[in-house]
Every structure is written in structure tokens, then in C-alpha cells.
C-alpha atoms as a PDB file:
ATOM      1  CA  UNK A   1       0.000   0.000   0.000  1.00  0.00           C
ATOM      2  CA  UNK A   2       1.514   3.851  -1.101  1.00  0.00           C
ATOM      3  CA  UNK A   3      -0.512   6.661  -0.048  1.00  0.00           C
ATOM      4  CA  UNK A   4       0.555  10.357  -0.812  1.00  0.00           C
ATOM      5  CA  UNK A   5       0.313  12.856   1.954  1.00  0.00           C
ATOM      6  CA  UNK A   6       0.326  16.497   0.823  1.00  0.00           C
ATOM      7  CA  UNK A   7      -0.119  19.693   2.955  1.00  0.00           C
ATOM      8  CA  UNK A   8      -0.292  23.134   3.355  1.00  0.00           C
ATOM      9  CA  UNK A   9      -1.166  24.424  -0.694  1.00  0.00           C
ATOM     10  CA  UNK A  10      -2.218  28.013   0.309  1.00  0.00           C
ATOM     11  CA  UNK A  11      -3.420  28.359  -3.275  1.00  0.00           C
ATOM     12  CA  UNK A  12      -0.061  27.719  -5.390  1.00  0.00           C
ATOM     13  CA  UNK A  13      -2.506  25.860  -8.354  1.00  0.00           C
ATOM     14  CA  UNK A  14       1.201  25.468 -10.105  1.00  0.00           C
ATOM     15  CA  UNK A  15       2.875  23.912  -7.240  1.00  0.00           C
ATOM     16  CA  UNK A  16      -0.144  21.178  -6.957  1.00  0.00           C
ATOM     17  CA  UNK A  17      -0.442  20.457 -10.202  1.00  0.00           C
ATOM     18  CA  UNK A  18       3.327  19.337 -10.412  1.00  0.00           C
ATOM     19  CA  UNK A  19       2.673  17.764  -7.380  1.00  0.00           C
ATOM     20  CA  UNK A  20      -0.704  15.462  -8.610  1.00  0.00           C
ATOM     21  CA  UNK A  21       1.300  14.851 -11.995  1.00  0.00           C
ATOM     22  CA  UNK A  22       4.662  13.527  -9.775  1.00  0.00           C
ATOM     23  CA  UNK A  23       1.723  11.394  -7.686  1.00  0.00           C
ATOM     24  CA  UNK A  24       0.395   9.880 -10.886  1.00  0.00           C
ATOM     25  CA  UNK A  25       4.233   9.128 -12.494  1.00  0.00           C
ATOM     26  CA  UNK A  26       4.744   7.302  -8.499  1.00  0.00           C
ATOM     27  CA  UNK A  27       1.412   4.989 -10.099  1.00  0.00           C
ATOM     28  CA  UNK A  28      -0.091   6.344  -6.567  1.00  0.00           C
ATOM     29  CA  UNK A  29      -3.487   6.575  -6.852  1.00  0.00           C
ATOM     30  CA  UNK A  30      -4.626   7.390  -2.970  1.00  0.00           C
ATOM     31  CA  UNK A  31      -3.757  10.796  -1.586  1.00  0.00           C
ATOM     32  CA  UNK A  32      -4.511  12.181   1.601  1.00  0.00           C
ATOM     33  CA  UNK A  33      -4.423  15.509   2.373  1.00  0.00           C
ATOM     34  CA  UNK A  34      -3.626  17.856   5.730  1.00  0.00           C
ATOM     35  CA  UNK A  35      -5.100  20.856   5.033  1.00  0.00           C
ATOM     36  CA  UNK A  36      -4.559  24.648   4.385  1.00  0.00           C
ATOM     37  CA  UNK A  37      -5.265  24.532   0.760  1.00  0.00           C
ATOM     38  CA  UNK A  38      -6.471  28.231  -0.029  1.00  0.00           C
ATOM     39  CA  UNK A  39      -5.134  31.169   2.101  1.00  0.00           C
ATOM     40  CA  UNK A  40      -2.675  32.530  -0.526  1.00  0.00           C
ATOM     41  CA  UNK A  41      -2.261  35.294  -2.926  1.00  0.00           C
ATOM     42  CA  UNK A  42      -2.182  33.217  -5.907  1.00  0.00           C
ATOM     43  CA  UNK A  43      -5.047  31.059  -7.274  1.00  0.00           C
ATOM     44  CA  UNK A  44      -6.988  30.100  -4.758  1.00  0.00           C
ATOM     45  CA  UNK A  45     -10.355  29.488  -6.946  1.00  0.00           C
ATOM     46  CA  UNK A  46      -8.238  27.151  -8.997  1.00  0.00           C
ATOM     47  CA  UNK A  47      -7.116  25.307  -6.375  1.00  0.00           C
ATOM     48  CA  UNK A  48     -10.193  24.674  -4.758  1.00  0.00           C
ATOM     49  CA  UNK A  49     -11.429  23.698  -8.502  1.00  0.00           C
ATOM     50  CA  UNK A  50      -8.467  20.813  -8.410  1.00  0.00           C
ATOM     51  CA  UNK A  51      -8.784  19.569  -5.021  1.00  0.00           C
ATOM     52  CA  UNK A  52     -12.333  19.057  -5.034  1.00  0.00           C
ATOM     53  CA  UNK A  53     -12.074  17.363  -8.382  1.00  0.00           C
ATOM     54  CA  UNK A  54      -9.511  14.885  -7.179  1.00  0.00           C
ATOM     55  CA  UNK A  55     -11.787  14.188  -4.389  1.00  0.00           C
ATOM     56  CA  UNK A  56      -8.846  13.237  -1.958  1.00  0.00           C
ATOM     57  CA  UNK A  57      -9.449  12.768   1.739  1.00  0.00           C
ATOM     58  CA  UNK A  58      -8.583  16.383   3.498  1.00  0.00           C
ATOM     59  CA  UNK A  59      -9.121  17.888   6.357  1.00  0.00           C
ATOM     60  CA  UNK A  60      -9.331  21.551   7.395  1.00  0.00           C
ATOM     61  CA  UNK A  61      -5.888  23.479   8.541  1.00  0.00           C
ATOM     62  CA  UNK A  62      -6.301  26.651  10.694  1.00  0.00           C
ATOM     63  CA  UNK A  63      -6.412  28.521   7.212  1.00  0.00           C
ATOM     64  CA  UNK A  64      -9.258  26.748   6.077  1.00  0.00           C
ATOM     65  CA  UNK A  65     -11.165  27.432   9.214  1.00  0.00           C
ATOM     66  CA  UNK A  66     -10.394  30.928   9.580  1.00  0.00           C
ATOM     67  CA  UNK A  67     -11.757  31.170   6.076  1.00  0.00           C
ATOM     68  CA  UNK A  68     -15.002  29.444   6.908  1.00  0.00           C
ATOM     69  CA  UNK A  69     -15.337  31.150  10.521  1.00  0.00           C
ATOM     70  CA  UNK A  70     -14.103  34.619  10.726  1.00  0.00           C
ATOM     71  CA  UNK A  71     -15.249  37.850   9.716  1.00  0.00           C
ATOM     72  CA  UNK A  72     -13.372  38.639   6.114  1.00  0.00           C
ATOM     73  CA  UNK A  73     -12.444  42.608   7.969  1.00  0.00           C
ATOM     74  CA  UNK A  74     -11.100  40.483  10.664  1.00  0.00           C
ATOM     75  CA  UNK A  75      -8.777  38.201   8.655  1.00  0.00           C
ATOM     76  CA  UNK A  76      -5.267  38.350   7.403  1.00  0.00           C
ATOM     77  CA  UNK A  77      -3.872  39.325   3.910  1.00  0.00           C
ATOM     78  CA  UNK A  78      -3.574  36.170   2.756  1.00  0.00           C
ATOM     79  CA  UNK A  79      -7.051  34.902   4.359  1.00  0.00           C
ATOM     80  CA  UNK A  80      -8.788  37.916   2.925  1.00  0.00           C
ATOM     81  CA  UNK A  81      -7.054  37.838  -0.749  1.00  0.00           C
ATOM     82  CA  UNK A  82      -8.008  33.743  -0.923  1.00  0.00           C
ATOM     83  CA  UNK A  83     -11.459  34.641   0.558  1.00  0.00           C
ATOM     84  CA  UNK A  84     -12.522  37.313  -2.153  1.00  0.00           C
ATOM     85  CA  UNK A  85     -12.008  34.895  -5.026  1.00  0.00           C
ATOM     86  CA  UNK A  86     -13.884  31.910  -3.871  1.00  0.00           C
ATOM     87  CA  UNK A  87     -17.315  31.100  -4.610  1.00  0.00           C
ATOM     88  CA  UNK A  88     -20.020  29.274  -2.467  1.00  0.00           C
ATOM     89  CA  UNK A  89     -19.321  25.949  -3.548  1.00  0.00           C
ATOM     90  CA  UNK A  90     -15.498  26.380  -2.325  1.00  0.00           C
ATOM     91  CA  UNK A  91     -16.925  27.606   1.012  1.00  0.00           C
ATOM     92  CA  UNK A  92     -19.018  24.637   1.417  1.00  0.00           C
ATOM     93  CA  UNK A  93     -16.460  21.780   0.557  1.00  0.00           C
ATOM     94  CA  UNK A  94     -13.669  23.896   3.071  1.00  0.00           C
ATOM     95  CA  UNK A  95     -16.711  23.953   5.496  1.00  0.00           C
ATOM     96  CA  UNK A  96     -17.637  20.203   5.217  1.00  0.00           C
ATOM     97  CA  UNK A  97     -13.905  19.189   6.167  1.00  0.00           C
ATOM     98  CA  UNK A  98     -12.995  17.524   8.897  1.00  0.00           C
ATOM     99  CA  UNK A  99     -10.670  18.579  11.667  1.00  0.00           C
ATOM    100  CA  UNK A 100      -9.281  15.286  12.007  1.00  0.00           C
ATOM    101  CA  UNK A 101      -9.501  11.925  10.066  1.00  0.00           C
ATOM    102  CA  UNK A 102      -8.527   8.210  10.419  1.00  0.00           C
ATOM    103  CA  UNK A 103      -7.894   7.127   6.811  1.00  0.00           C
ATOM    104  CA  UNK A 104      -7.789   3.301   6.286  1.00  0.00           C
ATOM    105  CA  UNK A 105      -7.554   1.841   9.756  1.00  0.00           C
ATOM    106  CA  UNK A 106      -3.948   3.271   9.591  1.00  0.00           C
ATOM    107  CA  UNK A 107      -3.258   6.798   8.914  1.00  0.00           C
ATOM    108  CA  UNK A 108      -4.228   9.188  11.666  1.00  0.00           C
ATOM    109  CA  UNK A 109      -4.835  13.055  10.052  1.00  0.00           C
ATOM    110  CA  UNK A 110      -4.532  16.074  11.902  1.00  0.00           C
ATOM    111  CA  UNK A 111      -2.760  19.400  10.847  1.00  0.00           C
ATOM    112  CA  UNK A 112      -1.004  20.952  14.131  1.00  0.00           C
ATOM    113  CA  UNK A 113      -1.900  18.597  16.672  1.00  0.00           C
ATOM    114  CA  UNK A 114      -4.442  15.818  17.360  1.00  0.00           C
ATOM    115  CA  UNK A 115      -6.103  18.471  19.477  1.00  0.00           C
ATOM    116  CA  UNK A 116      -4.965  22.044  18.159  1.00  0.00           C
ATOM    117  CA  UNK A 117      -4.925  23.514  14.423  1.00  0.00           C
ATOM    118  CA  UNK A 118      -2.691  26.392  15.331  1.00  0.00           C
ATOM    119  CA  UNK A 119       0.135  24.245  17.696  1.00  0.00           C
ATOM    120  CA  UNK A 120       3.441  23.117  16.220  1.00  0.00           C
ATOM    121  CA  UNK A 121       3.918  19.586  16.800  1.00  0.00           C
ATOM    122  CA  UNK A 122       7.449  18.720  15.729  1.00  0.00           C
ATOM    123  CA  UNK A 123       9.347  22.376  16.139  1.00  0.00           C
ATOM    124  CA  UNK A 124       9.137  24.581  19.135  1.00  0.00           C
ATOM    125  CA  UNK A 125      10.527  28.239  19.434  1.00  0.00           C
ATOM    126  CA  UNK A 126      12.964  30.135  21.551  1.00  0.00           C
ATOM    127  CA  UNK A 127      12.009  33.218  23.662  1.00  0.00           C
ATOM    128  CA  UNK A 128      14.080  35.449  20.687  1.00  0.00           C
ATOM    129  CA  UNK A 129      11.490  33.310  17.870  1.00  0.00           C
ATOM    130  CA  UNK A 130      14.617  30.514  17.034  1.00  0.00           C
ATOM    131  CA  UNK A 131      12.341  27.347  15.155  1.00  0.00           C
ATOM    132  CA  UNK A 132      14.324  23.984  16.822  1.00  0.00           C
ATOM    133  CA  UNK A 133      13.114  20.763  16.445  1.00  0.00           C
ATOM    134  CA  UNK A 134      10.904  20.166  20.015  1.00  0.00           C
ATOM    135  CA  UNK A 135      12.092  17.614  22.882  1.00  0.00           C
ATOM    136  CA  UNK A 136      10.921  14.443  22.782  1.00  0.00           C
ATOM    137  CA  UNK A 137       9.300  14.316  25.827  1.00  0.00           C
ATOM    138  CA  UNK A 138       6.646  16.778  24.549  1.00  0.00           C
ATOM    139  CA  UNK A 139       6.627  15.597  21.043  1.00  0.00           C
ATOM    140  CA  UNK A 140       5.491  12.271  22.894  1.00  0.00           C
ATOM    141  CA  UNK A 141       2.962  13.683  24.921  1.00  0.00           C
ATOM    142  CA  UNK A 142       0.752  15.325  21.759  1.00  0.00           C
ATOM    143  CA  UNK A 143       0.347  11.604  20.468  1.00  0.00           C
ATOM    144  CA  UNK A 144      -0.946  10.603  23.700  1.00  0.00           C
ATOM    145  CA  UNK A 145      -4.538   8.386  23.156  1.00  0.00           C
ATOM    146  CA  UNK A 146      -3.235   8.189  18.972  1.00  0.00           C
ATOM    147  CA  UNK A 147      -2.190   4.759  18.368  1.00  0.00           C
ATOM    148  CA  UNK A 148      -2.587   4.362  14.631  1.00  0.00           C
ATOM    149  CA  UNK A 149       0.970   3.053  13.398  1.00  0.00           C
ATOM    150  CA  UNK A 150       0.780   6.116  11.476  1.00  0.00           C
ATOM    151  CA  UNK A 151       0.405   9.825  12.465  1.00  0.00           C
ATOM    152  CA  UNK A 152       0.575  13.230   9.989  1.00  0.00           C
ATOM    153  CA  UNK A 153       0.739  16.121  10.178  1.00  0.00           C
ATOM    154  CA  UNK A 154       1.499  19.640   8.143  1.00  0.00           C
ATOM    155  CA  UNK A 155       1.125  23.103   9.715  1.00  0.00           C
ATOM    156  CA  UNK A 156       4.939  24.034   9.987  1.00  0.00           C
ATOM    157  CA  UNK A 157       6.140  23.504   6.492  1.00  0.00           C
ATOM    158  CA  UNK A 158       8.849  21.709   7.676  1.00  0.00           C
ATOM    159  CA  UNK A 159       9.398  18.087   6.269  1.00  0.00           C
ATOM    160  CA  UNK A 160      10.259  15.883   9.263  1.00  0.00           C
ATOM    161  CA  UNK A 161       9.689  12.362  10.428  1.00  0.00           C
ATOM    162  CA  UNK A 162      10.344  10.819  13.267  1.00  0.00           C
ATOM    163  CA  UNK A 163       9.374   7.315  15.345  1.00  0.00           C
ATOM    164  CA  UNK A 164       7.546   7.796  18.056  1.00  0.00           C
ATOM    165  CA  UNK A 165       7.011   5.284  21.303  1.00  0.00           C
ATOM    166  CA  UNK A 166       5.956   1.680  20.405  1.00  0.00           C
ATOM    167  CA  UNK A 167       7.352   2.208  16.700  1.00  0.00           C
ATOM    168  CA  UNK A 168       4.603   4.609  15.547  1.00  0.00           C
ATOM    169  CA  UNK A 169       5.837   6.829  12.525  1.00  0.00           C
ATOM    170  CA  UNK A 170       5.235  10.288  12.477  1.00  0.00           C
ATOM    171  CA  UNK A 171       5.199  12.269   9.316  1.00  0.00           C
ATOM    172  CA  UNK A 172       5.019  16.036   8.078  1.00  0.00           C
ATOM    173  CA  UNK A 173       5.121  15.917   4.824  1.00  0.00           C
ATOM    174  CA  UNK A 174       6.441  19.637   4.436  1.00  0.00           C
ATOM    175  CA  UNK A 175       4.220  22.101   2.093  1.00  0.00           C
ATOM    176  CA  UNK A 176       3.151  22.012  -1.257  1.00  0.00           C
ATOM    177  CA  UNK A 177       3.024  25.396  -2.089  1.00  0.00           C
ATOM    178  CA  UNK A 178       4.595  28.134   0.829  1.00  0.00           C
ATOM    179  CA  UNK A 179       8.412  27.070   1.282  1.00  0.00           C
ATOM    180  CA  UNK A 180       8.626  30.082   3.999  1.00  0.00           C
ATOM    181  CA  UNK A 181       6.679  32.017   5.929  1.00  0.00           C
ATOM    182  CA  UNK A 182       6.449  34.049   8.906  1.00  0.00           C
ATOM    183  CA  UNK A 183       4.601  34.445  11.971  1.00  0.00           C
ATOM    184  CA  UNK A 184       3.886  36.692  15.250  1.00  0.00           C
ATOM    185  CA  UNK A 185       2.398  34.034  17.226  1.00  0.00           C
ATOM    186  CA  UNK A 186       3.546  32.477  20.048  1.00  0.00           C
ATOM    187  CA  UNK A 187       6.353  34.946  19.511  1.00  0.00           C
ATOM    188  CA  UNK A 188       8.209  36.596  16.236  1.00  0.00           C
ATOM    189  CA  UNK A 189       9.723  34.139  14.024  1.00  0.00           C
ATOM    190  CA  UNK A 190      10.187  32.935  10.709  1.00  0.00           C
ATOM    191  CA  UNK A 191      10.287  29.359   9.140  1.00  0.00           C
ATOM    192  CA  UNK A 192      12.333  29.276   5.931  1.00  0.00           C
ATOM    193  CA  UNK A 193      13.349  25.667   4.046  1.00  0.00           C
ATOM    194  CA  UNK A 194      15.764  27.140   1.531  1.00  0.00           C
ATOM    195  CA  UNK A 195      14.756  25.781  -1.674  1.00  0.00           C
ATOM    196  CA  UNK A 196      10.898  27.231  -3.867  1.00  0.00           C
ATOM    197  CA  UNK A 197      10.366  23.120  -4.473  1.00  0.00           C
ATOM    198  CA  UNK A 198       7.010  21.543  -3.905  1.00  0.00           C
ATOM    199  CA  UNK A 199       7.413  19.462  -0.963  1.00  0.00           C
ATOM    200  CA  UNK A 200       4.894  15.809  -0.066  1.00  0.00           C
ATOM    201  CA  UNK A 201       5.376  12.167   1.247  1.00  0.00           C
ATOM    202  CA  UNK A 202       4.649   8.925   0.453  1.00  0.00           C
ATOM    203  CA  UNK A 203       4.000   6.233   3.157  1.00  0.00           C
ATOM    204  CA  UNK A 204       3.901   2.725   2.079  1.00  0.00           C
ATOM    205  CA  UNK A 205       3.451  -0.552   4.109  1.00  0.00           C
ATOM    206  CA  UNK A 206       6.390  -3.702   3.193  1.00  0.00           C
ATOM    207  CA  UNK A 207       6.532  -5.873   5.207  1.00  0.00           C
ATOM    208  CA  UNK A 208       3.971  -5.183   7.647  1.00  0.00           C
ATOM    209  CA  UNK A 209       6.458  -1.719   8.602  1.00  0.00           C
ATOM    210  CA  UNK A 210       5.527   1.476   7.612  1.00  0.00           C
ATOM    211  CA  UNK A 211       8.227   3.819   5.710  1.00  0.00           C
ATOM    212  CA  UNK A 212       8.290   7.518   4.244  1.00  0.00           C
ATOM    213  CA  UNK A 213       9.866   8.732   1.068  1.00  0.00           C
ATOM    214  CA  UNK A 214      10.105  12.440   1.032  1.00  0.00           C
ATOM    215  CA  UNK A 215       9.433  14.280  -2.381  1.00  0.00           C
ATOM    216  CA  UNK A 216      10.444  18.044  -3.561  1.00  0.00           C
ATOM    217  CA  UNK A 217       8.924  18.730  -6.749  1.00  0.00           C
ATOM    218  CA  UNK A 218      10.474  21.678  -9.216  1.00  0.00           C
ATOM    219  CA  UNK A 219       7.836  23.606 -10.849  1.00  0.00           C
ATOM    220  CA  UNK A 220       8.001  26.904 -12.215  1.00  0.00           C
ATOM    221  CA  UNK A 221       7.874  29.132  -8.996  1.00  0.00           C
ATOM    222  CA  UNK A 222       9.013  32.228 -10.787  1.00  0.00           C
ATOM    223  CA  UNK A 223       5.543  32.011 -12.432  1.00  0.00           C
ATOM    224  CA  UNK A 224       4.394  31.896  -9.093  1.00  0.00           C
ATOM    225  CA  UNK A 225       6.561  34.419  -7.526  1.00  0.00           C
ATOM    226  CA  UNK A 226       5.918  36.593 -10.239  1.00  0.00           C
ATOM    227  CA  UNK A 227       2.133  36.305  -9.484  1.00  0.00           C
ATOM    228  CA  UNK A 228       2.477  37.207  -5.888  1.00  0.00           C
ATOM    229  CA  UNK A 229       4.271  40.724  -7.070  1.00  0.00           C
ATOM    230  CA  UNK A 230       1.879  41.913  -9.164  1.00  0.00           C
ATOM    231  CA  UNK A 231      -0.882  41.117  -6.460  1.00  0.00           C
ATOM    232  CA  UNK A 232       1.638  43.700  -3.854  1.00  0.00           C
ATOM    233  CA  UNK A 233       3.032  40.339  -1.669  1.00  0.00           C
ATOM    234  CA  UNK A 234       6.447  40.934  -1.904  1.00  0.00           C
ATOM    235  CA  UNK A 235       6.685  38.823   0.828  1.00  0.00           C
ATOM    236  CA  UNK A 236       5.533  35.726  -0.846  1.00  0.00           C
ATOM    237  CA  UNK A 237       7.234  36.638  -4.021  1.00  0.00           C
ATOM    238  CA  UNK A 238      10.385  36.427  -2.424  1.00  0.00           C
ATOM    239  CA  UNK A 239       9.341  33.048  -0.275  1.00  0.00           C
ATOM    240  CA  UNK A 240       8.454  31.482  -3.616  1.00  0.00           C
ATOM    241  CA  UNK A 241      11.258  32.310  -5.785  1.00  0.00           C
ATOM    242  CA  UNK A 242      14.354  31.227  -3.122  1.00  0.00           C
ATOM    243  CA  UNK A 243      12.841  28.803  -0.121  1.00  0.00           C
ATOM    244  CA  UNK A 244      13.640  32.312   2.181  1.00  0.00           C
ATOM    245  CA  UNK A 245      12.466  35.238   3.006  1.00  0.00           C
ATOM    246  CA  UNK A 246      15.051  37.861   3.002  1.00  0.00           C
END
């Protein structure tokens, strides 16, 4: 059994569609998917027009429900600019997500945490906003209760895997379409991976053990970057074009 796990889109429609062809070149034909798809200033009409057309298993990220919960003057830039180009029907599919899934008996879905969309699972943070990968002691105690051999999860951007306690694998796939972004919450900081590739997994089961195969996709992010200047992100632009932000 291979299943693809992709993450964290934020509405790069060119990043997931050289992500979905490198899927269908694997001969993969189950994809699961961890959630902030939209919140972006790229395409995020057209990526909602993909995604629900592949019909993979999702569930929402903190994105997704700030899109389908908050007031659009109280949201973001990049909330706000995915929010004014989707219909109704891309409200009601983000809406209908879950915030967790079990997929096949197995996999075990979440996109922080098992029981927080907005916690880093994986990475911590300094006092002065320095990402580090967390102890293992707390790392540990957020899978708690989960005892699928299999665990996911996105959020950070940041493609990691680790085994957890009784041999359980833990997985973040990394991000499909932001490869850096930053953030004021818990404290200022800024989470860079240093290349523009499209970033997903692929668990598979031999041998009755589970494995990951980490995949960065090129794709043409200048097209992407490009798009993010003319919409006044230079932020993005940048992020898109090098993997950093400065």
C-alpha cells in the first residue's frame, strides 16, 4: 500500500499540479491531504477547482477554518485575498472538512496537533522566535490516546519524520506550495526551508512496517513568484522564488 500525503497548498494551483502529476508518475493513486489549501495570494479558486475534483481525503488546517469562521475585515492578507475569489461551492467543501480523520484503519490526520490547528507539533521556538526541532518528551505527549501506526501532520512547512514510542511513525510531509513564511504568534519568528520546491510524502506498508519517502517537486515558482508581485506580496514573491524570506 503507497498513499501520498500532501499539505499546506495556500493556493499555489502550479505547485499542486506538479505535485498530482509527480503522484500519478509514483502509479499512486490514494492521496490524503492535511489541510490549508487556499489562504494565498495566488489562485486560490483554482485550487479549490483541483482539489475538489480529485476528491482526496482532506481535512481543514487553521487557514481553512479561519476562512469558513471569521469575519473577512477580521482576517489576514492572505485569508482575505483567498477569501474574495472563492465562490459558495469552495466555502461549502472547506466547510464540510474535517478537523481530524482516520484514513484506512492506519493513517491518523490532523494538521497541528491531534487536538490544536494552530500548535506546532514537531518544532518549538525560543524566547528570541529561534524554530528547533521540540524535545521528545513533549513531542510524545501530543500523540498521547493516537495509536494508529501512522500519524501526519502539516502546519509548519517543515518536512520531518520521526518514530515515536511503540514504533509509531510520524510524518510532516512539508508544504506544497509556501516554502517560507512568517509568523507573530507564540512569539516573532520565521520558518524558511531554503529551496521554492514543492514538498509531499509517500507512506507505504512492506513488510507489515511502515516507511516515508520524502518528495520536492520543481515547478516553475518564478511564475508563481511573479504572481504574488503583481498582487503587492512581496513577501511571498520572495518566499516562492528562493525557499527564504530575506
Amino acid at each position: 500500500m503507497r498513499i501520498a500525503v500532501i499539505s499546506d497548498i495556500h493556493g499555489n494551483d502550479l505547485a499542486l499540479e506538479a505535485v498530482l502529476a509527480d503522484i500519478d508518475a509514483q502509479g499512486i493513486d490514494e492521496i490524503v491531504n492535511l489541510g490549508d489549501h487556499l489562504s494565498g495570494p495566488l489562485n486560490a479558486a483554482r485550487t479549490a477547482e483541483i482539489l475538489i475534483d480529485r476528491g482526496t481525503a482532506a481535512i481543514q488546517g487553521n487557514h481553512d477554518r479561519y476562512l469558513v469562521m471569521l469575519d473577512p475585515a477580521r482576517m489576514g492578507l492572505s485569508d482575505r485575498a483567498a477569501y474574495e475569489e472563492l465562490d459558495e461551492r469552495h466555502m461549502e467543501w472547506l466547510a464540510a472538512l474535517p478537523a481530524t480523520l482516520v484514513y484506512r484503519e492506519a493513517l491518523f490526520l490532523c494538521h497541528g496537533t491531534p487536538t490544536s490547528d494552530e500548535s506546532y507539533w514537531m518544532e518549538a521556538l525560543t524566547g528570541d522566535g529561534v524554530v528547533h526541532m521540540a524535545q521528545r518528551a513533549e513531542i510524545e505527549r501530543f500523540a498521547e490516546g493516537v495509536e494508529h501506526p501512522v500519524i501526519l501532520c502539516g502546519h509548519t512547512h517543515v518536512q520531518r519524520a520521526l518514530r515515536l514510542s511503540g514504533g509509531r511513525l510520524l510524518i510532516n510531509p512539508g508544504s506544497v506550495g509556501c516554502p517560507a513564511y512568517d509568523d507573530d504568534r507564540p512569539v516573532a519568528h520565521k520558518v524558511e526551508t531554503g529551496s521554492p520546491d514543492a514538498r509531499y510524502a509517500i507512506v507505504e506498508r512492506a513488510s507489515g512496517d511502515w516507511n516515508v519517502t520524502f518528495r520536492c517537486v520543481g515547478y516553475d515558482h518564478m511564475a508563481a513568484s511573479r504572481s504574488a508581485a503583481e498582487r503587492s506580496r512581496p513577501d511571498w514573491a520572495r518566499a516562492l522564488a528562493t525557499g527564504f524570506l530575506d
